[in-house]
PDB file of N, CA and C in Angstrom:
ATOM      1  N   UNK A   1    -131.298 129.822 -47.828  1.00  0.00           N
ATOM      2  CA  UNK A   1    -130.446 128.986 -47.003  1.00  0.00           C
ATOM      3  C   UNK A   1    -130.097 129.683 -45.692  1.00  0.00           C
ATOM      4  N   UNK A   2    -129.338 130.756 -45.814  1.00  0.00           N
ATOM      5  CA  UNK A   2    -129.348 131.816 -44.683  1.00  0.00           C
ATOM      6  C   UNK A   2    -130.641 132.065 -43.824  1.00  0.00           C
ATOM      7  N   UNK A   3    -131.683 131.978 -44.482  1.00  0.00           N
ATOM      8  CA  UNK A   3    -132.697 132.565 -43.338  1.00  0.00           C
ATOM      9  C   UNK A   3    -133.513 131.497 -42.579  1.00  0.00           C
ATOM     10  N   UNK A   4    -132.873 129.860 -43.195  1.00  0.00           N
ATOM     11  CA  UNK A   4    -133.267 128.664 -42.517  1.00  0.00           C
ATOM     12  C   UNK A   4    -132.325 128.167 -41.421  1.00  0.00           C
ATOM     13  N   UNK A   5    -131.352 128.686 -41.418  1.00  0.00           N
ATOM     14  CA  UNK A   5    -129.872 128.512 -40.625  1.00  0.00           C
ATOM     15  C   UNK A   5    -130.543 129.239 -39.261  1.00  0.00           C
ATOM     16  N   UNK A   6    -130.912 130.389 -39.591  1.00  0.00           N
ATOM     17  CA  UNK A   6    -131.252 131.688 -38.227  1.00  0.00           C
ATOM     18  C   UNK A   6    -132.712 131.453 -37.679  1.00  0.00           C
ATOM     19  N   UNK A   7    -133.408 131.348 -38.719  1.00  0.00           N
ATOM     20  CA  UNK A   7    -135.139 131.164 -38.360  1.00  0.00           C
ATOM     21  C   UNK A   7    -135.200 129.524 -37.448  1.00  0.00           C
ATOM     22  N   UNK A   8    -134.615 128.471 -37.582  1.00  0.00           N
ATOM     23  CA  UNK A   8    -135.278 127.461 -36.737  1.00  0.00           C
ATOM     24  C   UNK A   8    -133.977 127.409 -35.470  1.00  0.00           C
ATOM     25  N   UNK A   9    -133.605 128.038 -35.038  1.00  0.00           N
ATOM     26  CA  UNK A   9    -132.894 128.292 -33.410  1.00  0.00           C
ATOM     27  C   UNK A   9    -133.998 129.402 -32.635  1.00  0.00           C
ATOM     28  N   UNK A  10    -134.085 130.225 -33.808  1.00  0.00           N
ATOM     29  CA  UNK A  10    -135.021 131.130 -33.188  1.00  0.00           C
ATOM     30  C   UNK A  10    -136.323 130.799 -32.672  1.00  0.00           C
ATOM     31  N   UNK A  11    -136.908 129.700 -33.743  1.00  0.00           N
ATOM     32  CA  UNK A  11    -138.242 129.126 -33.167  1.00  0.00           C
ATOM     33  C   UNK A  11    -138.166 127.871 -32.105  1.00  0.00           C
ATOM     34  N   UNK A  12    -136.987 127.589 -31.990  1.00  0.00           N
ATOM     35  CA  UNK A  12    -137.069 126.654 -31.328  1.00  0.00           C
ATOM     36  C   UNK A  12    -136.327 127.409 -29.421  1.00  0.00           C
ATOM     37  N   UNK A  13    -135.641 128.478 -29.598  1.00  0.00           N
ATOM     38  CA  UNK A  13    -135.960 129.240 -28.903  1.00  0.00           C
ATOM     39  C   UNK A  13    -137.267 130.147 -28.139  1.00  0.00           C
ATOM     40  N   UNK A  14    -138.407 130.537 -29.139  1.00  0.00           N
ATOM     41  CA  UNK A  14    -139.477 131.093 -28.872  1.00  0.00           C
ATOM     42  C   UNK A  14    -140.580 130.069 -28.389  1.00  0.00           C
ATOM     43  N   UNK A  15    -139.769 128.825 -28.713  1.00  0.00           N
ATOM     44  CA  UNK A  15    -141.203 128.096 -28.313  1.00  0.00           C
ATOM     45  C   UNK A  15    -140.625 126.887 -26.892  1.00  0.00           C
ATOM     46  N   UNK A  16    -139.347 126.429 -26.728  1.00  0.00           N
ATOM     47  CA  UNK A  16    -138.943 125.851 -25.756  1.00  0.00           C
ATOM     48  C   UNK A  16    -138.433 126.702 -24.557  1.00  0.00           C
ATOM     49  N   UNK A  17    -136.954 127.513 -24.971  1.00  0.00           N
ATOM     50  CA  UNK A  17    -136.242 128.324 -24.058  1.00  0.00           C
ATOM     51  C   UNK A  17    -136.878 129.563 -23.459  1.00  0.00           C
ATOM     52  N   UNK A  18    -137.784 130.312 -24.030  1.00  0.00           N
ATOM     53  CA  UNK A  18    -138.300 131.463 -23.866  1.00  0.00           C
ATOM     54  C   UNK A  18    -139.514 130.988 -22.579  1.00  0.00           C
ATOM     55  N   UNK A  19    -140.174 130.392 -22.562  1.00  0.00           N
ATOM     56  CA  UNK A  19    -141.830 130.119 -22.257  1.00  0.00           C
ATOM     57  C   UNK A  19    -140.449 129.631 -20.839  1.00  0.00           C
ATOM     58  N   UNK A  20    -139.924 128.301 -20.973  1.00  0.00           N
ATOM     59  CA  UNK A  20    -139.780 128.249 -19.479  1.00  0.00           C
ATOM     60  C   UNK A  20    -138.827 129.292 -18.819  1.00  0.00           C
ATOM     61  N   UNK A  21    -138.114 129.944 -19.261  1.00  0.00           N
ATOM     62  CA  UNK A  21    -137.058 130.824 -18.269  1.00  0.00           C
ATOM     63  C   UNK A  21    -138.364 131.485 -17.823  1.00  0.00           C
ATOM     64  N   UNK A  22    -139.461 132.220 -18.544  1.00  0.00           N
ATOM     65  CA  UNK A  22    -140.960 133.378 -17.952  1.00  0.00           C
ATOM     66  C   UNK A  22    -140.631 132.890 -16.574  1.00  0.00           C
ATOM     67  N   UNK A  23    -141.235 130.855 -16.615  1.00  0.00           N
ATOM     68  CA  UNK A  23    -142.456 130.483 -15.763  1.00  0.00           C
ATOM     69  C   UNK A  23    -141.359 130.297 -14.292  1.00  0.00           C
ATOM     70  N   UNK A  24    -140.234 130.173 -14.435  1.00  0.00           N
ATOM     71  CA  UNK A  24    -139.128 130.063 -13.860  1.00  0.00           C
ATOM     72  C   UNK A  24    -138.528 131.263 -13.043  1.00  0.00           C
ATOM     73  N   UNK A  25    -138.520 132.299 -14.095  1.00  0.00           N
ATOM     74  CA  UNK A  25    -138.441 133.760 -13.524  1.00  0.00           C
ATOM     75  C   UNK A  25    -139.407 134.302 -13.053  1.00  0.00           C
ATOM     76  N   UNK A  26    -140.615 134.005 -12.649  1.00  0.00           N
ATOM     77  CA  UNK A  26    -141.528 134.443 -12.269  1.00  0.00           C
ATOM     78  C   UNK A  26    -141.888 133.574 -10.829  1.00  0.00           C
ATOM     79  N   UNK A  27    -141.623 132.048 -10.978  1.00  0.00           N
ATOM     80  CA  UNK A  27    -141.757 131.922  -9.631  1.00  0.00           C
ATOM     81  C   UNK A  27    -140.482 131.761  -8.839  1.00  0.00           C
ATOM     82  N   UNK A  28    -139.468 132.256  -9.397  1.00  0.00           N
ATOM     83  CA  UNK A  28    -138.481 132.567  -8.043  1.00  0.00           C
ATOM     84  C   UNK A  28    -138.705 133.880  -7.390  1.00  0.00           C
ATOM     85  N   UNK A  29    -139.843 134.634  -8.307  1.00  0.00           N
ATOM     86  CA  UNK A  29    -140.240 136.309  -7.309  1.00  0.00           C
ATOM     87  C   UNK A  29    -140.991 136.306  -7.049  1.00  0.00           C
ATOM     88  N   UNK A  30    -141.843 135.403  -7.000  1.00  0.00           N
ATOM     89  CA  UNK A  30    -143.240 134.710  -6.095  1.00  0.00           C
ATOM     90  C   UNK A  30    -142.622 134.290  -4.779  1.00  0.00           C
ATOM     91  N   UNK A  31    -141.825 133.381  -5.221  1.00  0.00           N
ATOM     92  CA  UNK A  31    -140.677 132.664  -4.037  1.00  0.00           C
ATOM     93  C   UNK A  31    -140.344 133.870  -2.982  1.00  0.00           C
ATOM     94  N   UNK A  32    -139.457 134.295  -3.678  1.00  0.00           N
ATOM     95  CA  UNK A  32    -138.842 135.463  -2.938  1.00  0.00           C
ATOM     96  C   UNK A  32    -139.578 136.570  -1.748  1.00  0.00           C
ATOM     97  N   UNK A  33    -140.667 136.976  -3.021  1.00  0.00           N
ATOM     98  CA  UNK A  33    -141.717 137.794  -2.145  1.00  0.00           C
ATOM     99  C   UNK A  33    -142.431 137.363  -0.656  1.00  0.00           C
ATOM    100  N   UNK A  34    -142.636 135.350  -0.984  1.00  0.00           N
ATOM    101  CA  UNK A  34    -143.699 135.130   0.711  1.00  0.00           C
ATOM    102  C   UNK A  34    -142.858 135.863   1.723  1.00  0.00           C
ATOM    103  N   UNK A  35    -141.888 136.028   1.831  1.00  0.00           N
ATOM    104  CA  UNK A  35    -140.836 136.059   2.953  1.00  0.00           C
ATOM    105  C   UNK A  35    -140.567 134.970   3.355  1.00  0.00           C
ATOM    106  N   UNK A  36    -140.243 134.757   5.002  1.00  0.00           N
ATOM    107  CA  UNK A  36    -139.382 133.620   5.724  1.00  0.00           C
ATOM    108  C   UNK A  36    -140.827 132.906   6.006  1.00  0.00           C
ATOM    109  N   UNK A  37    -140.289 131.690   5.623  1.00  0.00           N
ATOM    110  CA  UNK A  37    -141.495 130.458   5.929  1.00  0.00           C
ATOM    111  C   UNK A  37    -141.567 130.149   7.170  1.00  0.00           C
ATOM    112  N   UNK A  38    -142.485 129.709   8.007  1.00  0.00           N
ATOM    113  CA  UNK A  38    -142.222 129.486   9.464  1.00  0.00           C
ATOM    114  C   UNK A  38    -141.282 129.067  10.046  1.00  0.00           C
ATOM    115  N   UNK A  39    -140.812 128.190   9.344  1.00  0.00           N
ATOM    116  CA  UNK A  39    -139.627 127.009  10.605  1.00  0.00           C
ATOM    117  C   UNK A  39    -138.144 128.381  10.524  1.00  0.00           C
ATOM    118  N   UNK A  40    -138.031 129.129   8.819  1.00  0.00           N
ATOM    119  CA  UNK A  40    -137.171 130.020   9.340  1.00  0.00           C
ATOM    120  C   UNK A  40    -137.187 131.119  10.329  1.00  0.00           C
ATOM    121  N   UNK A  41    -138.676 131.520  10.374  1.00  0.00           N
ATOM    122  CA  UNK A  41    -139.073 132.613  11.131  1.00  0.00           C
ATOM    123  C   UNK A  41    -138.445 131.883  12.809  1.00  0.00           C
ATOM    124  N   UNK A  42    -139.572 130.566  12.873  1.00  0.00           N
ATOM    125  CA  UNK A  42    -139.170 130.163  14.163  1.00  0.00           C
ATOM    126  C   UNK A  42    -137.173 130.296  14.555  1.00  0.00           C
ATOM    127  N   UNK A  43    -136.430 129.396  13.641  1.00  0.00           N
ATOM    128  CA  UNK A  43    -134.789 130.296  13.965  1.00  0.00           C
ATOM    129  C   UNK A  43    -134.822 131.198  13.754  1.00  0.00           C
ATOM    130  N   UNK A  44    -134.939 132.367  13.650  1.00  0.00           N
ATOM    131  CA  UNK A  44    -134.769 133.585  13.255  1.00  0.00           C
ATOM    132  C   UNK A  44    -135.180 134.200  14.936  1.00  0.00           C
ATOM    133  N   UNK A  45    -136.142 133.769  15.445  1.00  0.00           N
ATOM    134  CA  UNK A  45    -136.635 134.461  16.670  1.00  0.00           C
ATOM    135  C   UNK A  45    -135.792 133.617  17.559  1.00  0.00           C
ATOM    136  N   UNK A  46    -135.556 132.209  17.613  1.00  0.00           N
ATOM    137  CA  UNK A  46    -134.399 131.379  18.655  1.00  0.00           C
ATOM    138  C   UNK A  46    -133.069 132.141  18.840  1.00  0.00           C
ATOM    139  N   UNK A  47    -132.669 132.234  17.636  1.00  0.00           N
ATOM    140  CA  UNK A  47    -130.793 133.021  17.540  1.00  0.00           C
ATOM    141  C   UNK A  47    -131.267 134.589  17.980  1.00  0.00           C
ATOM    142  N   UNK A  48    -132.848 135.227  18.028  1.00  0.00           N
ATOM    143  CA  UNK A  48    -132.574 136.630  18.847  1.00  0.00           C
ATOM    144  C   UNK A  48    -132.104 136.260  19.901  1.00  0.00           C
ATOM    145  N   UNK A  49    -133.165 134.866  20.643  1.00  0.00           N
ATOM    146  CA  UNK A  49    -133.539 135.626  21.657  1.00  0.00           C
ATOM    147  C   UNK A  49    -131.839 135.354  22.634  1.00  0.00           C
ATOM    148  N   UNK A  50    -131.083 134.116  21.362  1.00  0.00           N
ATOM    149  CA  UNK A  50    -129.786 133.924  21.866  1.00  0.00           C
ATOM    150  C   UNK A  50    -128.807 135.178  22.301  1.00  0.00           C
ATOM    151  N   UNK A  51    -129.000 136.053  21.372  1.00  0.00           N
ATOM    152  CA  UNK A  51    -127.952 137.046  21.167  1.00  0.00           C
ATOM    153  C   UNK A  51    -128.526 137.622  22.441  1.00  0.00           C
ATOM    154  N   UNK A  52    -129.400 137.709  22.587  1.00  0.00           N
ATOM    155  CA  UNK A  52    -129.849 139.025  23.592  1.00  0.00           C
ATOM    156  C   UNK A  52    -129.268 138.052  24.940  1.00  0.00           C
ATOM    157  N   UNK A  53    -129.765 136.436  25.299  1.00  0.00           N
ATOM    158  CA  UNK A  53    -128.977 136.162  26.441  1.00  0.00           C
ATOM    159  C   UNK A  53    -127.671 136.577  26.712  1.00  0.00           C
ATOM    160  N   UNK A  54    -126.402 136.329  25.482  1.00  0.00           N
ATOM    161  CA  UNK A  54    -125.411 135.947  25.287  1.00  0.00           C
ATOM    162  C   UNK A  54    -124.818 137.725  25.412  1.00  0.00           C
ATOM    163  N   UNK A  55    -125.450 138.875  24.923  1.00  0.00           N
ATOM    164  CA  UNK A  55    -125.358 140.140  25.527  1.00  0.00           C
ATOM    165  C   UNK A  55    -125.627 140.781  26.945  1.00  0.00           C
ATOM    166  N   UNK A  56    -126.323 140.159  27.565  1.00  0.00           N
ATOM    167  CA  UNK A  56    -126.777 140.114  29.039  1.00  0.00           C
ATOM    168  C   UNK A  56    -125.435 140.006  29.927  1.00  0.00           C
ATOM    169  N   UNK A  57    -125.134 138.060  29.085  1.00  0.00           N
ATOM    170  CA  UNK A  57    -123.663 137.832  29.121  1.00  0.00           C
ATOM    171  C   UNK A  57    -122.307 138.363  29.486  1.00  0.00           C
ATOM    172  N   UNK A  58    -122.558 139.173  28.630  1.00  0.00           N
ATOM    173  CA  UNK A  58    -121.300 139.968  28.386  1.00  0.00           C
ATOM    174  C   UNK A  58    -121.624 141.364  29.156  1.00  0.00           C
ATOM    175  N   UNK A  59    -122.457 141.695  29.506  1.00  0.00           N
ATOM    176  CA  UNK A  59    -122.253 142.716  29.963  1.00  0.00           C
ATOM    177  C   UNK A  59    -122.270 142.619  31.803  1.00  0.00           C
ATOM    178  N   UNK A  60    -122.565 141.537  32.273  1.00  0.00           N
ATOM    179  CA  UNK A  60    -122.627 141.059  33.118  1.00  0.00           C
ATOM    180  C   UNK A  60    -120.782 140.885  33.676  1.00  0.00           C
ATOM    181  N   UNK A  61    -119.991 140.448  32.306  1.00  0.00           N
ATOM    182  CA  UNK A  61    -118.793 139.702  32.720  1.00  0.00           C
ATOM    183  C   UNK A  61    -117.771 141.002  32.529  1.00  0.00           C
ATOM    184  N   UNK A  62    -118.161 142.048  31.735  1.00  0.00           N
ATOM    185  CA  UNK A  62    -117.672 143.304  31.926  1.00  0.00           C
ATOM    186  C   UNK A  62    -117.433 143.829  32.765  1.00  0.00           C
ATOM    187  N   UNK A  63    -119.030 143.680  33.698  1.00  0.00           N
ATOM    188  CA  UNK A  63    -118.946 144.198  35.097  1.00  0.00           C
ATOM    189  C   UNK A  63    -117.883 143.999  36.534  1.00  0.00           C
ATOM    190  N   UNK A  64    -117.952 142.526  35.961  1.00  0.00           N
ATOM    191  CA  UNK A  64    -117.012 142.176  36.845  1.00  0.00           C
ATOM    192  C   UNK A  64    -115.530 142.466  36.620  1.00  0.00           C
ATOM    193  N   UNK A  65    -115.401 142.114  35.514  1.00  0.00           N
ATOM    194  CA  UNK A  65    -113.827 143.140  35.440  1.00  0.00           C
ATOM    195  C   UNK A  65    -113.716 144.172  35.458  1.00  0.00           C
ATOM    196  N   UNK A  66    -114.588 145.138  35.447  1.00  0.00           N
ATOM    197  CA  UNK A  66    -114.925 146.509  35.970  1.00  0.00           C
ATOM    198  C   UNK A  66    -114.413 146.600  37.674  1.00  0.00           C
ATOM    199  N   UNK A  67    -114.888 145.875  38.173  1.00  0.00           N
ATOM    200  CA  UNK A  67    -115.046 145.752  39.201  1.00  0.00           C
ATOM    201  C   UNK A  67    -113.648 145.254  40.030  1.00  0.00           C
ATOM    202  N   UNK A  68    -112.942 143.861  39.734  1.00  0.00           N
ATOM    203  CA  UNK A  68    -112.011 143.605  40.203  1.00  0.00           C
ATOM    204  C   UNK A  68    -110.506 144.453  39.256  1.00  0.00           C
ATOM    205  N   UNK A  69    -111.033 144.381  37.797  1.00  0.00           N
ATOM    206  CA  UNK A  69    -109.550 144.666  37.105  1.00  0.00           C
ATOM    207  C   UNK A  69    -109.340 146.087  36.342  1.00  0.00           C
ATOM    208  N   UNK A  70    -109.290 147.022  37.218  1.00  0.00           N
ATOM    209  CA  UNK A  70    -110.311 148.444  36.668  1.00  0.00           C
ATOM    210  C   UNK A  70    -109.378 148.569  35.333  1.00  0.00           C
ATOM    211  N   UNK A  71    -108.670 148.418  34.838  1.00  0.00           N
ATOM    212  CA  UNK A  71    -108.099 148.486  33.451  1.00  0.00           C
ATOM    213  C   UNK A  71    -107.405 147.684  32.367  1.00  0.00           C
ATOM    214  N   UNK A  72    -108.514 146.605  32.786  1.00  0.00           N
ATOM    215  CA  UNK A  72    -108.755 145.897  32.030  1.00  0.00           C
ATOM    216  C   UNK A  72    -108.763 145.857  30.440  1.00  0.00           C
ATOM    217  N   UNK A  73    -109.667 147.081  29.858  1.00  0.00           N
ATOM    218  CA  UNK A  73    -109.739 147.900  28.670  1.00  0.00           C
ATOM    219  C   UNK A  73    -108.927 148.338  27.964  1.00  0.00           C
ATOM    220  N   UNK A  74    -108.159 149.071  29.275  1.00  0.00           N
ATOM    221  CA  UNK A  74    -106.913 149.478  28.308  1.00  0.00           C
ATOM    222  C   UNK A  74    -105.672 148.569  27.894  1.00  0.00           C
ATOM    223  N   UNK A  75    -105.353 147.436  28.359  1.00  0.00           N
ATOM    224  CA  UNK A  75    -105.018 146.572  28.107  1.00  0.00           C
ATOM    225  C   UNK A  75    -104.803 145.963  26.341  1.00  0.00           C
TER     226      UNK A  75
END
């Protein structure tokens, strides 16, 4: 009685739950591995090339308070 209680969860574990978590766990590290798919790659290179304007930016607007508000900084 006991070993019919434990033995059919187990098989019904080894033969449903087991097989798909593999096929499941295996392609989310397939997944994982391509890297960034194009359209992310493509944002990924848009928001550089943002930051780098948006640093230009700023260092541009530094200047100028450099320039008119010399202590500005310490402020």
């Amino acid at each position: 009685m006991s070993m019919g209680f434990i033995s059919v969860p187990l098989v019904v574990f080894m033969i449903v739950v087991a097989p798909l978590w593999l096929i499941l766990h295996y392609r989310s590290k397939r997944q994982a591995g391509e890297g960034l798919s194009g359209e992310d790659q493509k944002k990924l290179e848009t928001l550089v090339a943002r930051a780098e304007d948006m640093q230009e930016r700023i260092v541009t607007l530094e200047r100028i308070l450099d320039a008119e508000v010399p202590r500005w900084r310490q402020k």
